[in-house]
C-alpha atoms as a PDB file:
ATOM      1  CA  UNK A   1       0.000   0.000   0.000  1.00  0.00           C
ATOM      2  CA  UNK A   2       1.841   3.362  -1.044  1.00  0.00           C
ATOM      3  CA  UNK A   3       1.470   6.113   1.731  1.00  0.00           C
ATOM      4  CA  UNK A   4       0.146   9.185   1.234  1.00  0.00           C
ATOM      5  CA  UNK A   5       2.522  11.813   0.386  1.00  0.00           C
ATOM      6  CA  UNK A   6       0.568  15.003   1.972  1.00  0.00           C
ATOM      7  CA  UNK A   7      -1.547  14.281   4.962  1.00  0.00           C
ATOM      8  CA  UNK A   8      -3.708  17.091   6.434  1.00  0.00           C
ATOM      9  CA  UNK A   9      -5.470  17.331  10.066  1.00  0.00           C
ATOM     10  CA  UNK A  10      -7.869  19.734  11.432  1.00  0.00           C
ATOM     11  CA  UNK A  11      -7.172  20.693  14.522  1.00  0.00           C
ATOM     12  CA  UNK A  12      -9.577  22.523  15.868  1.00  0.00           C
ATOM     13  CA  UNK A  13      -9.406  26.016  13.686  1.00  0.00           C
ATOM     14  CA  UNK A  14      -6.174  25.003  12.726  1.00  0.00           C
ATOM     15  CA  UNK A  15      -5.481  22.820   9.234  1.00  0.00           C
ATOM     16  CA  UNK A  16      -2.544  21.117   9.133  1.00  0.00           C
ATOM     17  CA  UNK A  17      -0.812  20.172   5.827  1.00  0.00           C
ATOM     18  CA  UNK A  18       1.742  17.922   6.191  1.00  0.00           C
ATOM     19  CA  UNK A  19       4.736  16.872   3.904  1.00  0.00           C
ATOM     20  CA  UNK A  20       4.745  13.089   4.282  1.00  0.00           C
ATOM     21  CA  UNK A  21       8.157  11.762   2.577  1.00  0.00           C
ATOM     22  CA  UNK A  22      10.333  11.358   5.355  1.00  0.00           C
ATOM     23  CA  UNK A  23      12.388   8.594   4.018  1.00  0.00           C
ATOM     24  CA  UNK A  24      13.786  11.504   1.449  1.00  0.00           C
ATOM     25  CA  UNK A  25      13.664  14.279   3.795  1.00  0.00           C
ATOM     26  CA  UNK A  26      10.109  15.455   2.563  1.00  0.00           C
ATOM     27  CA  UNK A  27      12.057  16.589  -1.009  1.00  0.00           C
ATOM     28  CA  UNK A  28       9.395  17.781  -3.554  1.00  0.00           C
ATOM     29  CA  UNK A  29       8.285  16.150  -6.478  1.00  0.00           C
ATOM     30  CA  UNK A  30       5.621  16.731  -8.588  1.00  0.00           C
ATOM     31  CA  UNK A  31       3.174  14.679  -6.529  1.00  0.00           C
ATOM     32  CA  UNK A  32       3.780  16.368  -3.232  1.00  0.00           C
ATOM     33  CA  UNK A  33       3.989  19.815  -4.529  1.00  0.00           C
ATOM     34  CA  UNK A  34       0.424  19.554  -6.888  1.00  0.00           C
ATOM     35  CA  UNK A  35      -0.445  17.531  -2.937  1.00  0.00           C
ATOM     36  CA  UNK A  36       0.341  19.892  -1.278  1.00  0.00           C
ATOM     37  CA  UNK A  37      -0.832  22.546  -2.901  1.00  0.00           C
ATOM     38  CA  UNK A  38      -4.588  20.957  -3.306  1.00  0.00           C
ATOM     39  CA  UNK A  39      -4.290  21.041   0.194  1.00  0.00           C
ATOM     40  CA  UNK A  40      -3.971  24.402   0.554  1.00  0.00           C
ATOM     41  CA  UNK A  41      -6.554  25.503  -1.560  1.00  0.00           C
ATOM     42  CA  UNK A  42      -8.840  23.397   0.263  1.00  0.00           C
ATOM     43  CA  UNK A  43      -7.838  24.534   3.469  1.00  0.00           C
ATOM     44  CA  UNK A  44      -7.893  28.386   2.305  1.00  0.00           C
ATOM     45  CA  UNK A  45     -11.727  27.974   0.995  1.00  0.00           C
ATOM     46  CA  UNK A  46     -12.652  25.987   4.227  1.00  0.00           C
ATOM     47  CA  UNK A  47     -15.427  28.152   6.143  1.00  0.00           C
ATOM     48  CA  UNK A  48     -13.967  26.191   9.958  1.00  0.00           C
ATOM     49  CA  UNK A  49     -10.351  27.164   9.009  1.00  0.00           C
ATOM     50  CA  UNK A  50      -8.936  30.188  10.223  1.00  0.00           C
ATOM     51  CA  UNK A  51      -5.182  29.344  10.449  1.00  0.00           C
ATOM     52  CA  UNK A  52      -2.932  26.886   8.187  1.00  0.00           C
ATOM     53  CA  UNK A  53       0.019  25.219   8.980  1.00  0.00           C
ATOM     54  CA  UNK A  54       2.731  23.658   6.784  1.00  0.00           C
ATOM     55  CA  UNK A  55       4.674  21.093   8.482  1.00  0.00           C
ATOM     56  CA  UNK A  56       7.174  18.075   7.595  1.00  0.00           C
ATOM     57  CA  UNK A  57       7.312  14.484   8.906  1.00  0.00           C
ATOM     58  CA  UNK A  58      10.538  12.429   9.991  1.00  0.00           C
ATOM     59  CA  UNK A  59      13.700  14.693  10.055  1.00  0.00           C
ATOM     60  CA  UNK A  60      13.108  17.637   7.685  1.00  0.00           C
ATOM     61  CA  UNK A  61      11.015  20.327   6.945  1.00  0.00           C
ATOM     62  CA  UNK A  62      11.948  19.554   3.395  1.00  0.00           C
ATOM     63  CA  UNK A  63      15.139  19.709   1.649  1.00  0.00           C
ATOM     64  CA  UNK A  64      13.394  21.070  -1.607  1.00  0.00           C
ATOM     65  CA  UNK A  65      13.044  19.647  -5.272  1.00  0.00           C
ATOM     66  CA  UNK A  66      13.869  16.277  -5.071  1.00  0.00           C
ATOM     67  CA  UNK A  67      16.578  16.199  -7.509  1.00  0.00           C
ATOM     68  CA  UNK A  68      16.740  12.367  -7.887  1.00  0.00           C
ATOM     69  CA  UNK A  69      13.897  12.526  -9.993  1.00  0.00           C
ATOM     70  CA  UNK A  70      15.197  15.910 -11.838  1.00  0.00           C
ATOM     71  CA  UNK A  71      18.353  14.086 -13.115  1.00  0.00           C
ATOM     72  CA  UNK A  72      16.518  10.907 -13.810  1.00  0.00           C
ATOM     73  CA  UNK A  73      14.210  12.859 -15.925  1.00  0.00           C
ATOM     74  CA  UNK A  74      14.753  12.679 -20.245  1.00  0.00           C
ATOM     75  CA  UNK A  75      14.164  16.610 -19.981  1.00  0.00           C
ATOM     76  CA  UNK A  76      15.052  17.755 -16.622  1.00  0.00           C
ATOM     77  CA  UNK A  77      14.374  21.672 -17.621  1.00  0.00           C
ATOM     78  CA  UNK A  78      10.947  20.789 -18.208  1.00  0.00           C
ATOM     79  CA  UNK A  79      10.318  18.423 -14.797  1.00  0.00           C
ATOM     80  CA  UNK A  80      12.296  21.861 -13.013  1.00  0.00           C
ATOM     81  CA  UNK A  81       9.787  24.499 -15.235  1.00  0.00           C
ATOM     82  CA  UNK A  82       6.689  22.022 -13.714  1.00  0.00           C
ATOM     83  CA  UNK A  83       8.190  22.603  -9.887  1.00  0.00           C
ATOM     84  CA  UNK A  84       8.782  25.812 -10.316  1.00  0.00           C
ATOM     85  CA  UNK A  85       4.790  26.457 -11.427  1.00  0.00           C
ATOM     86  CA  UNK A  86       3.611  24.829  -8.892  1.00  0.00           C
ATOM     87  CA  UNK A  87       5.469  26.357  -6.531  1.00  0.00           C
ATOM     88  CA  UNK A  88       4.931  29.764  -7.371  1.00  0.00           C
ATOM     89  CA  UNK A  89       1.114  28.938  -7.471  1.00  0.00           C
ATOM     90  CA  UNK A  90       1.866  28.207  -3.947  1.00  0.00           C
ATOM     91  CA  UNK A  91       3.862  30.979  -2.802  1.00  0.00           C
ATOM     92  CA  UNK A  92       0.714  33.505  -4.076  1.00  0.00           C
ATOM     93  CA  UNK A  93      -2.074  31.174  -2.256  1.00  0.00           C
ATOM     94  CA  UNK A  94      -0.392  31.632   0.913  1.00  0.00           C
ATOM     95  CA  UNK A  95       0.723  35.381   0.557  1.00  0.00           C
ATOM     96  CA  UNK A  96      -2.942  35.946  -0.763  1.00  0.00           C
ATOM     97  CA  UNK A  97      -5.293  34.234   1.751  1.00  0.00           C
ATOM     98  CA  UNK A  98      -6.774  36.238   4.226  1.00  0.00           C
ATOM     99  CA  UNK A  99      -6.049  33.503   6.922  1.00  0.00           C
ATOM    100  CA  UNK A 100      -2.537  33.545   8.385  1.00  0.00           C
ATOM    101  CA  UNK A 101       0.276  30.425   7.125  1.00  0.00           C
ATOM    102  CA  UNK A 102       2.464  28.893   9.678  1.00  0.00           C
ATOM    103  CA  UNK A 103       5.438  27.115   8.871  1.00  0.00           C
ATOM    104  CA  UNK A 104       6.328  24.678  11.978  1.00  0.00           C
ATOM    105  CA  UNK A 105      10.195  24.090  10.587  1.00  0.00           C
ATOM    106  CA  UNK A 106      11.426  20.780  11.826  1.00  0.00           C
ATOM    107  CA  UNK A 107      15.510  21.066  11.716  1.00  0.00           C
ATOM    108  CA  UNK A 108      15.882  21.573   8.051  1.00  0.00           C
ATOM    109  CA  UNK A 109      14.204  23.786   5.720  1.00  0.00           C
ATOM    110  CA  UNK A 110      16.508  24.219   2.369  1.00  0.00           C
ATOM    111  CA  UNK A 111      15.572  25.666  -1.006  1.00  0.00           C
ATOM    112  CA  UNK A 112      12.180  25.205  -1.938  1.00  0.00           C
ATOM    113  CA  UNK A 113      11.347  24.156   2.092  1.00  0.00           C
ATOM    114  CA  UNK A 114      12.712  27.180   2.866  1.00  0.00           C
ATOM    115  CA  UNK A 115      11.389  29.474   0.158  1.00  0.00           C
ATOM    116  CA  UNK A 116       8.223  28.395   1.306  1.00  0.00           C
ATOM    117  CA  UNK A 117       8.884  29.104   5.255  1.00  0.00           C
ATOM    118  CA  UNK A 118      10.037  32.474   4.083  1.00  0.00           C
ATOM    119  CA  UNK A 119       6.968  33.062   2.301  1.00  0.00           C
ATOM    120  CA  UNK A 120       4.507  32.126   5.288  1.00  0.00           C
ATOM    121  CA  UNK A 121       3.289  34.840   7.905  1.00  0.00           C
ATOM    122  CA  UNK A 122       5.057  33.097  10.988  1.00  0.00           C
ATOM    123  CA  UNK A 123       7.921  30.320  11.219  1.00  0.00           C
ATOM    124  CA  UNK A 124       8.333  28.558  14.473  1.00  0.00           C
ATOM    125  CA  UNK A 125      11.156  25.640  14.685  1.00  0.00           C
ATOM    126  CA  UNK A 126      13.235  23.116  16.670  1.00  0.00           C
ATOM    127  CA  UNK A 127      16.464  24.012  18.508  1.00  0.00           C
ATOM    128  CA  UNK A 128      19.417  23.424  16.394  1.00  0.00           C
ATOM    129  CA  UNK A 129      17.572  24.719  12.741  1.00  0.00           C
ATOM    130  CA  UNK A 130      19.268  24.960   9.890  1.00  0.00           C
ATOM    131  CA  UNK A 131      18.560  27.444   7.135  1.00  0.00           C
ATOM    132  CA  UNK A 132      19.766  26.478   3.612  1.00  0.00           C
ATOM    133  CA  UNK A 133      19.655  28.425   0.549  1.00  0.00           C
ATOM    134  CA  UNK A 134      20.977  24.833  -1.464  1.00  0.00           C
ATOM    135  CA  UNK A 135      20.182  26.148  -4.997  1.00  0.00           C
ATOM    136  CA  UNK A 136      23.268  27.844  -6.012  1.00  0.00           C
ATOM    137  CA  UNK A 137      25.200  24.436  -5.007  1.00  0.00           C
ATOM    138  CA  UNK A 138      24.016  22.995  -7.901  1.00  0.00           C
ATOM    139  CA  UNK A 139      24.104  25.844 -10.438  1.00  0.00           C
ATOM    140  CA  UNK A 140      20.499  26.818 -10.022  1.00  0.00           C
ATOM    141  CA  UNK A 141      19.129  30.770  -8.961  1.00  0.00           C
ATOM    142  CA  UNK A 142      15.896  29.975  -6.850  1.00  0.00           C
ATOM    143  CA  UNK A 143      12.524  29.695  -7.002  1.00  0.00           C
ATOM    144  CA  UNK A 144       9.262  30.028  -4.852  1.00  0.00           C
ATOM    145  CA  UNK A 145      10.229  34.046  -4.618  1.00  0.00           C
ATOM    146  CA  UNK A 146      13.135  33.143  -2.237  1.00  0.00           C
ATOM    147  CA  UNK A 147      14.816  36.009  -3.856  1.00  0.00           C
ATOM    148  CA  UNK A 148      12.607  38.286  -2.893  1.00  0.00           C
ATOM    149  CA  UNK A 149      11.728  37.369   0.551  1.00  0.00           C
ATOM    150  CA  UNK A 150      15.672  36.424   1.903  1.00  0.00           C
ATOM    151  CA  UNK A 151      16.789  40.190   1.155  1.00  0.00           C
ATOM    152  CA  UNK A 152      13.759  41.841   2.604  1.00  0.00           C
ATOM    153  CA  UNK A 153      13.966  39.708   5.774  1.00  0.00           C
ATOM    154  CA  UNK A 154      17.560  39.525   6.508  1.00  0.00           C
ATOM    155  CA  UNK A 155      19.335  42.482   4.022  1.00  0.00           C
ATOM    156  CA  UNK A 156      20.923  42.400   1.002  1.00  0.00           C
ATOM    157  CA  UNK A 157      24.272  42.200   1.937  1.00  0.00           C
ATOM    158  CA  UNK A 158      23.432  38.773   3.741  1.00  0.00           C
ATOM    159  CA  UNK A 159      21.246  37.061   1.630  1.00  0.00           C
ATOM    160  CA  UNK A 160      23.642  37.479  -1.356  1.00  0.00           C
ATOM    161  CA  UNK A 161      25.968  35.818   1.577  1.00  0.00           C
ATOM    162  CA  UNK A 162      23.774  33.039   1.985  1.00  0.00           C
ATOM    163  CA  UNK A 163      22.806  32.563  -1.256  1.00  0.00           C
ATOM    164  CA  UNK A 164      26.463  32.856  -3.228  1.00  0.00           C
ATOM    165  CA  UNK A 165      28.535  30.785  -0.067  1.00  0.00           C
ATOM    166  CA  UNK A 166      25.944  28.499   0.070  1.00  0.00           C
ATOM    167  CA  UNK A 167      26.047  29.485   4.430  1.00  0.00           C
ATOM    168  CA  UNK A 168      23.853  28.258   6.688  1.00  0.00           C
ATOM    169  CA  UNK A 169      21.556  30.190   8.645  1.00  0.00           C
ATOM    170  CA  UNK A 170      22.070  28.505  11.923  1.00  0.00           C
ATOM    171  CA  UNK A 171      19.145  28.947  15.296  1.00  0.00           C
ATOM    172  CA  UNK A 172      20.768  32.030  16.896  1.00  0.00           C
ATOM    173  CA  UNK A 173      21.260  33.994  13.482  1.00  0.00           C
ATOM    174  CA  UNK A 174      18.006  33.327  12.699  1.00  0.00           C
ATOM    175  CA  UNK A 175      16.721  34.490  15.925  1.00  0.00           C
ATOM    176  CA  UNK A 176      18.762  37.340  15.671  1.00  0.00           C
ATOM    177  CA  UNK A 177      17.967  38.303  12.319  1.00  0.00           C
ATOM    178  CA  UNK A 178      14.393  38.101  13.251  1.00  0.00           C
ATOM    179  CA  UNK A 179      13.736  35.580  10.967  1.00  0.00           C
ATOM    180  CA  UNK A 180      12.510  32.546  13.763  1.00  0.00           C
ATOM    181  CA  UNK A 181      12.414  33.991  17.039  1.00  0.00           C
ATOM    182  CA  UNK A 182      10.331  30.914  18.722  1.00  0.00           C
ATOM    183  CA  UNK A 183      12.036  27.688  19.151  1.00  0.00           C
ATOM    184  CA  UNK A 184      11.229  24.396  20.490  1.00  0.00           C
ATOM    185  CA  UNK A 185      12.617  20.905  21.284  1.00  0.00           C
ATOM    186  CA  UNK A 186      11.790  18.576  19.042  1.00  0.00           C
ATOM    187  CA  UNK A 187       8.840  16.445  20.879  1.00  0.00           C
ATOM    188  CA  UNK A 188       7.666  19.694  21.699  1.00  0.00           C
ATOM    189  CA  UNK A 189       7.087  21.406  18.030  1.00  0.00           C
ATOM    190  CA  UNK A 190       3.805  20.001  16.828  1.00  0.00           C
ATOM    191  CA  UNK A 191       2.017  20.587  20.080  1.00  0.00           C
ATOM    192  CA  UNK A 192       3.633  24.425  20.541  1.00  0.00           C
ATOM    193  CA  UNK A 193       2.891  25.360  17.159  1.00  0.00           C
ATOM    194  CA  UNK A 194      -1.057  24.081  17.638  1.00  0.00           C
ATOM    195  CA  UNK A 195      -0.710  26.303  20.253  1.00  0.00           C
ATOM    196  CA  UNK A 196       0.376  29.411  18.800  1.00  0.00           C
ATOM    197  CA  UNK A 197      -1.939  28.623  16.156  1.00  0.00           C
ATOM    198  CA  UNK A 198      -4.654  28.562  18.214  1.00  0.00           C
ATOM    199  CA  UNK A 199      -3.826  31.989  19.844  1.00  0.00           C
ATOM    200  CA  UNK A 200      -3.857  33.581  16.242  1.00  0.00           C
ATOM    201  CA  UNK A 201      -7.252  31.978  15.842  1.00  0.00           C
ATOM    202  CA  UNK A 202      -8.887  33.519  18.542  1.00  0.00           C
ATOM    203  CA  UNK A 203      -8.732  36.734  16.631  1.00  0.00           C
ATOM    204  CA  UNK A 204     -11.422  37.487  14.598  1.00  0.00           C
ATOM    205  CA  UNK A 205     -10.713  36.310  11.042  1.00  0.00           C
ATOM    206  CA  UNK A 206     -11.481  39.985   9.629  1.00  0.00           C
ATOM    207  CA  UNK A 207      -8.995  41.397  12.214  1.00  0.00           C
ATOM    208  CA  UNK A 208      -6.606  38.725  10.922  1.00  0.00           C
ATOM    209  CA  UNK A 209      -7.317  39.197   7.304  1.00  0.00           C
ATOM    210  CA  UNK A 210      -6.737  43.040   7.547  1.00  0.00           C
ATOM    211  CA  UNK A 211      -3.577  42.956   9.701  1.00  0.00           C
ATOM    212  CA  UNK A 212      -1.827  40.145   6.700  1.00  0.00           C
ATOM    213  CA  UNK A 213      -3.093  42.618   3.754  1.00  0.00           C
ATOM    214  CA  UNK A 214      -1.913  45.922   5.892  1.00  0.00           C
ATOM    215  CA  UNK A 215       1.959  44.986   7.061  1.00  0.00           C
ATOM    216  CA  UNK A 216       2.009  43.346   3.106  1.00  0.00           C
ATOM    217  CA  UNK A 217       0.698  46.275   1.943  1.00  0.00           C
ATOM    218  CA  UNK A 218       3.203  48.660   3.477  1.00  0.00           C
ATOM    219  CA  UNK A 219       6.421  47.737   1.459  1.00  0.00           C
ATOM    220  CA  UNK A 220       6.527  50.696  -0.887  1.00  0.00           C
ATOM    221  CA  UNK A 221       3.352  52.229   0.050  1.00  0.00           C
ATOM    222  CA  UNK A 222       3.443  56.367   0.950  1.00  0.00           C
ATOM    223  CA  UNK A 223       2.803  56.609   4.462  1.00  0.00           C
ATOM    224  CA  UNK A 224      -0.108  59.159   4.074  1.00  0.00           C
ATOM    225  CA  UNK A 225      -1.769  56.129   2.010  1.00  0.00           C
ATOM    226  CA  UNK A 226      -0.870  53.614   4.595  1.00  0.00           C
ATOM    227  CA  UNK A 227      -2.548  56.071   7.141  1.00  0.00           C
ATOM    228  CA  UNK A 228      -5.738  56.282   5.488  1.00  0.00           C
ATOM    229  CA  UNK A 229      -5.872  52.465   4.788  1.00  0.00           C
ATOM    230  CA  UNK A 230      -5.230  51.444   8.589  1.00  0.00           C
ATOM    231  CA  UNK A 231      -7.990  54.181   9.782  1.00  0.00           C
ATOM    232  CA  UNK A 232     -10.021  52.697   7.748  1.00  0.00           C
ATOM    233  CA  UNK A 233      -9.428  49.071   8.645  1.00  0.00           C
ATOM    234  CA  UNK A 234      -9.855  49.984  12.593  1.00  0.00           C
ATOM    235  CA  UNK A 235     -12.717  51.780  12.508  1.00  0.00           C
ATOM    236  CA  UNK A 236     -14.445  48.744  10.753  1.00  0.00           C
ATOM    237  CA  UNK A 237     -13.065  46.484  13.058  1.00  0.00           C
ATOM    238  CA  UNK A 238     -14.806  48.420  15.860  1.00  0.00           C
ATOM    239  CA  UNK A 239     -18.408  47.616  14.352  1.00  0.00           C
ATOM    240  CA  UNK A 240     -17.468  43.965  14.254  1.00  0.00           C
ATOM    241  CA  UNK A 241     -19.643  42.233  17.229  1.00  0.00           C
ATOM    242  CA  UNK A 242     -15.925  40.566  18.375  1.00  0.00           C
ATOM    243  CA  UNK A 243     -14.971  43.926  19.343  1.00  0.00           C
ATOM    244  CA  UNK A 244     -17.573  44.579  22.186  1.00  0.00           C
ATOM    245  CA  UNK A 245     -17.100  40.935  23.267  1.00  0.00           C
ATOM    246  CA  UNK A 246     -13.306  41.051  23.284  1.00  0.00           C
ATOM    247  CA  UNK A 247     -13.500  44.432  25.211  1.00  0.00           C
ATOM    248  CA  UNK A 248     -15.951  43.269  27.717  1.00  0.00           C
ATOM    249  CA  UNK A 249     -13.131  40.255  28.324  1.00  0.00           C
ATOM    250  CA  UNK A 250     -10.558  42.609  28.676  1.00  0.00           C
ATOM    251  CA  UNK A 251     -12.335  44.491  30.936  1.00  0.00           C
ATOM    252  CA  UNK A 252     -13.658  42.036  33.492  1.00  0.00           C
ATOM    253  CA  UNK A 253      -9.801  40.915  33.509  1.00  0.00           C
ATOM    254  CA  UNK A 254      -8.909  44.215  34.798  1.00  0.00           C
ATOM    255  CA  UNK A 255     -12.151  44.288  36.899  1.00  0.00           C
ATOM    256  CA  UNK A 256     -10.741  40.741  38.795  1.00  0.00           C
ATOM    257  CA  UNK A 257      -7.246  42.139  39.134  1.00  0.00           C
ATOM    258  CA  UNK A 258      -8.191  45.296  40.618  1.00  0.00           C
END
């Protein structure tokens, strides 16, 4: 019986999509990424989801494409032209859904893997991570906008760094850099990323929605613009019905402290 290759759980609010080929450190091919991303679609248009989760089984995050099957490929542009489609497809779902994308980053997370932490709203990961950039080992430039992201989150000077010296980014760089900043032991990852999960799920999913779209929408937007966008946004929020009962909350709080 062949195992499935993407396995997804709902937790609660929280839909879990997990990257189920352990044996070869959860590398991508074209099954797992059209998988995977089927499962995210389906998790973005379902009504009792209001947070996603990517996550990989056995040792890895994912090590990216899974170049065994590039190199035993007749045309291996056109099997790396697939990926890459995919992949982008990806990268837009999760930058474009209104509900926040976690990436729970199990020790490794290297090209595509990590293109695709990059590209989700909040990373969590075990002690000891490792951050690899892996394409420009084998002659390749990138894909799933890793490009993009890398120099916005950590600078230009070190992402070319990373990317052209093939570096690691090791647990306290990336805590430093800002880039992980929650980690966990390794028993411990699954069940602390649920609950993180679940504490961005307890906002309401407009609040949620508009917060993703705002600090998105920011790069390269006037601040006068940005201004008018975010009154806008919280003075909407304040007719939302979740705002009185999330007040009243916060109030009785301070009501039992004083």
């Amino acid at each position: 019986m062949s195992q499935e290759i993407v396995l997804t759980e709902a937790r609660g609010p929280v839909s879990w999509i997990i990257f189920n080929r352990p044996e070869v450190y959860n590398a991508f091919n074209l099954d797992l990424a059209k998988g995977a991303f089927s499962a995210l679609v389906r998790a973005v248009d379902d009504p009792a989801t209001r947070v996603i989760v990517f996550a990989g089984a056995g040792k890895s995050f994912s090590v990216g494409a899974d170049v065994t099957e590039v190199t035993a490929a007749p045309d291996p542009t056109r099997i790396i032209g697939e990926l890459a489609t995919i992949a982008h497809r990806a990268i837009v779902e999760v930058r474009q859904s209104p509900k926040p994308v976690l990436a729970a980053v199990n020790r490794l997370a290297a090209g595509y893997g990590l293109a695709l932490a990059l590209a989700s709203d909040v990373r969590v990961a075990t002690e000891r991570v490792r951050l690899r950039y892996a394409y420009s080992t084998i002659g390749l430039t990138g894909d799933g906008g890793i490009n993009w992201t890398l120099p916005r989150l950590i600078g230009t000077a070190r992402a070319l760094e990373v990317a052209l010296l093939g570096e690691d980014i090791h647990e306290r760089e990336a805590e430093k850099m800002g880039i992980i900043t929650k980690f966990f032991p390794e028993d411990r990852l699954i069940e602390e990323t649920q609950a993180i999960a679940e504490r961005i799920a307890a906002i309401p999913a407009k609040t949620a929605s508009a917060i993703k779209r705002m600090v998105y929408g920011s790069a390269g937007m006037d601040l006068l613009v940005h201004l008018s966008v975010e009154h806008a946004a919280l003075l909407e929020a304040t007719t939302a019905p979740d705002f009185g009962i999330m007040l009243d909350r916060l109030l009785a709080g301070f009501s039992k402290k004083g």
